[in-house]
Protein backbone atom coordinates (compact mmCIF):
# COMPACT_ATOMS: atom_id res chain seq x y z
CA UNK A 1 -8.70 8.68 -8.93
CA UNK A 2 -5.51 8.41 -6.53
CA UNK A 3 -4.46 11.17 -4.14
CA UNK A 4 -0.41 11.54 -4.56
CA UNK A 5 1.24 8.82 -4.26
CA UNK A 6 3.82 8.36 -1.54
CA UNK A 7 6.97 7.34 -4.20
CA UNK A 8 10.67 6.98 -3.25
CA UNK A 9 12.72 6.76 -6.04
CA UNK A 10 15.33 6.11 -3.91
CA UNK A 11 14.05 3.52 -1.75
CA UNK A 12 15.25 0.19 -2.10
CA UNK A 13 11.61 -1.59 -2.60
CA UNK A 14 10.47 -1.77 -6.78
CA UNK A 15 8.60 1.08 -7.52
CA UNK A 16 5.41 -1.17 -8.47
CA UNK A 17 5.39 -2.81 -4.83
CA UNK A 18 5.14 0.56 -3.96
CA UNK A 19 2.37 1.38 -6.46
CA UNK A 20 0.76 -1.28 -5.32
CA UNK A 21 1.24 -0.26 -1.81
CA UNK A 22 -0.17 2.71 -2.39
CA UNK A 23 -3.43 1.53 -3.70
CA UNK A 24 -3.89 -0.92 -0.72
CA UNK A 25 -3.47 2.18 1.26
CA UNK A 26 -5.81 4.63 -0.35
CA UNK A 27 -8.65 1.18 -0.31
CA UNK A 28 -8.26 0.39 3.24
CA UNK A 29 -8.86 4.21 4.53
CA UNK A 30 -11.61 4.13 1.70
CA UNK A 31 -10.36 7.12 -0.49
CA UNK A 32 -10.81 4.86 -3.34
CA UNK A 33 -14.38 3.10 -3.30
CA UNK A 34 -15.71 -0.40 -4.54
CA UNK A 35 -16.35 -0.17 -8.46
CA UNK A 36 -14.60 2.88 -8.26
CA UNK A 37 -12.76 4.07 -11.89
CA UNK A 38 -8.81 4.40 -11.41
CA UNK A 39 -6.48 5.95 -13.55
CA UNK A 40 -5.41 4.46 -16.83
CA UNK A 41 -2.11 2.87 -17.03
CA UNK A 42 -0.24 5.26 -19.61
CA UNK A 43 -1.94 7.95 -17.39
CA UNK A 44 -0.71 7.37 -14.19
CA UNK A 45 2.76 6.56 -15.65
CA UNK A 46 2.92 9.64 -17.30
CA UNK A 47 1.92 11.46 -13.78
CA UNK A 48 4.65 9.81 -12.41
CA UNK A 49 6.88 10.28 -14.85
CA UNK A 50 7.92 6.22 -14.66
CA UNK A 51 7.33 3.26 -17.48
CA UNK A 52 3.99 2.08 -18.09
CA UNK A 53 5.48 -1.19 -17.57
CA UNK A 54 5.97 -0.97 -14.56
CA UNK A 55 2.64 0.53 -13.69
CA UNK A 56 1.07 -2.52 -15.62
CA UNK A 57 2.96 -4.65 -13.24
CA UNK A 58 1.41 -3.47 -10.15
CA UNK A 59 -1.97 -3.17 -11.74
CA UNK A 60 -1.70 -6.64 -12.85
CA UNK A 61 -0.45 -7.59 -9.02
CA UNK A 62 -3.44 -5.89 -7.48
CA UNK A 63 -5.54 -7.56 -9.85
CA UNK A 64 -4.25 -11.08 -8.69
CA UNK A 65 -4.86 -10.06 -5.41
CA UNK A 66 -8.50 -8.92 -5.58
CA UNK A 67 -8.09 -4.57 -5.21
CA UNK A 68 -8.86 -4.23 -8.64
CA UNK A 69 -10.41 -5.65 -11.54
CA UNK A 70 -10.36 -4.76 -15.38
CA UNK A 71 -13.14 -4.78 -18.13
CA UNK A 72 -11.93 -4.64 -21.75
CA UNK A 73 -12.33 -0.91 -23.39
CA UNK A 74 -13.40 0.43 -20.51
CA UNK A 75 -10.52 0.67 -17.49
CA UNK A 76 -9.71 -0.50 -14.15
CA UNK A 77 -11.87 -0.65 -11.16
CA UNK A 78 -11.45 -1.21 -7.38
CA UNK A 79 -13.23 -4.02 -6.39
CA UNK A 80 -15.60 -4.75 -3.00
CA UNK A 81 -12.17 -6.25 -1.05
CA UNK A 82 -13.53 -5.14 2.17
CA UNK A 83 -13.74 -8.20 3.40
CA UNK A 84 -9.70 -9.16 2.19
CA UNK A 85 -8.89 -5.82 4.15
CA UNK A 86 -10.66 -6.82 7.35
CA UNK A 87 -8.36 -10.36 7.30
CA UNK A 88 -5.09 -8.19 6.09
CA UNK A 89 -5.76 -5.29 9.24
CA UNK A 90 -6.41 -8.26 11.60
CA UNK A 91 -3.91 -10.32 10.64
CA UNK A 92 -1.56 -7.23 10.77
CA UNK A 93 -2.57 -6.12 14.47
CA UNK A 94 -1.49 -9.96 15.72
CA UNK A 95 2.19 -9.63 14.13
CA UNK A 96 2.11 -5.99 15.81
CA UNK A 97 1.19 -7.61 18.85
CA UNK A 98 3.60 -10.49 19.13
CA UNK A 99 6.47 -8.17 17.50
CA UNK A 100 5.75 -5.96 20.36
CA UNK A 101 5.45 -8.97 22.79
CA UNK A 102 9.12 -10.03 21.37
CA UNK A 103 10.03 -6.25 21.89
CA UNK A 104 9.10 -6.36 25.43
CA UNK A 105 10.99 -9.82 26.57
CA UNK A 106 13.78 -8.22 24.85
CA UNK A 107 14.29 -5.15 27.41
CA UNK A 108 13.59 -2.54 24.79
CA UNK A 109 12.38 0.49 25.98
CA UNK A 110 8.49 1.36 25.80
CA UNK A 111 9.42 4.90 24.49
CA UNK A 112 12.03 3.72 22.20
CA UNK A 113 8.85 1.86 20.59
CA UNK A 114 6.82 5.07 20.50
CA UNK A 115 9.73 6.20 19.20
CA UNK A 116 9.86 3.74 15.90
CA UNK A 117 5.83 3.94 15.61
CA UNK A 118 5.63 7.77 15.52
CA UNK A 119 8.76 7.86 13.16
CA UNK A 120 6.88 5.27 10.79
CA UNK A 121 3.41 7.38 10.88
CA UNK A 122 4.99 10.73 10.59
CA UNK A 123 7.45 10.27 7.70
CA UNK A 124 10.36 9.95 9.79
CA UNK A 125 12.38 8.86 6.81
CA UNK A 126 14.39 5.69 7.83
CA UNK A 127 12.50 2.55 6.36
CA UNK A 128 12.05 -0.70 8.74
CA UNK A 129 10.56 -2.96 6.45
């Protein structure tokens, strides 16, 4: 099943972007594993206290996507998308890399970059998507 989901109810972004976020994240650092049961709709709804519409919505987005698949009476699964990650993570470094390139020719400050990057992996609360 999913570890806690990271959910700000007061963020601007839908809260099934960041349900489906979420499950990205807990694929790529392999905390949820190919063929892998998740949790039911209603179930996961109920955890987090939201509409299992909205739930269904990211479910149905992952789906689309290739995270997850369904079978009939039985649940959803993560599927093998290791391959889909390795494209996203490399594809992901060369936008880092020419935003930091951009960064550079624009005079700001190598620790004012350090800066941003530890705020983003340590929760620092301001969102710079």
């Amino acid at each position: 099943m999913f570890s806690m989901f990271n959910i700000n109810y007061r963020s601007g972004e839908p809260i099934y972007q960041q349900i489906y976020n979420e499950v990205v994240k807990e694929i790529s650092l392999g905390l949820l594993r190919p063929q892998e049961k998740i949790a039911a709709v209603r179930e996961l709804a109920a955890t987090l206290g939201i509409n299992p519409n909205t739930v269904s919505k990211a479910y149905q987005l992952l789906e689309q996507n290739g995270y997850i698949y369904s079978l009939v009476g039985k649940g959803s699964f993560v599927s093998d998308s290791s391959g889909k990650l390795a494209g996203l993570k490399e594809n992901t470094m060369n936008n880092l890399k020419r935003e930091i390139k951009t960064a550079c020719d624009l005079g700001i400050l190598y620790e004012d970059v350090l800066r941003v990057t530890d705020e983003i992996y340590h929760g620092g609360g301001k969102s710079y998507a």
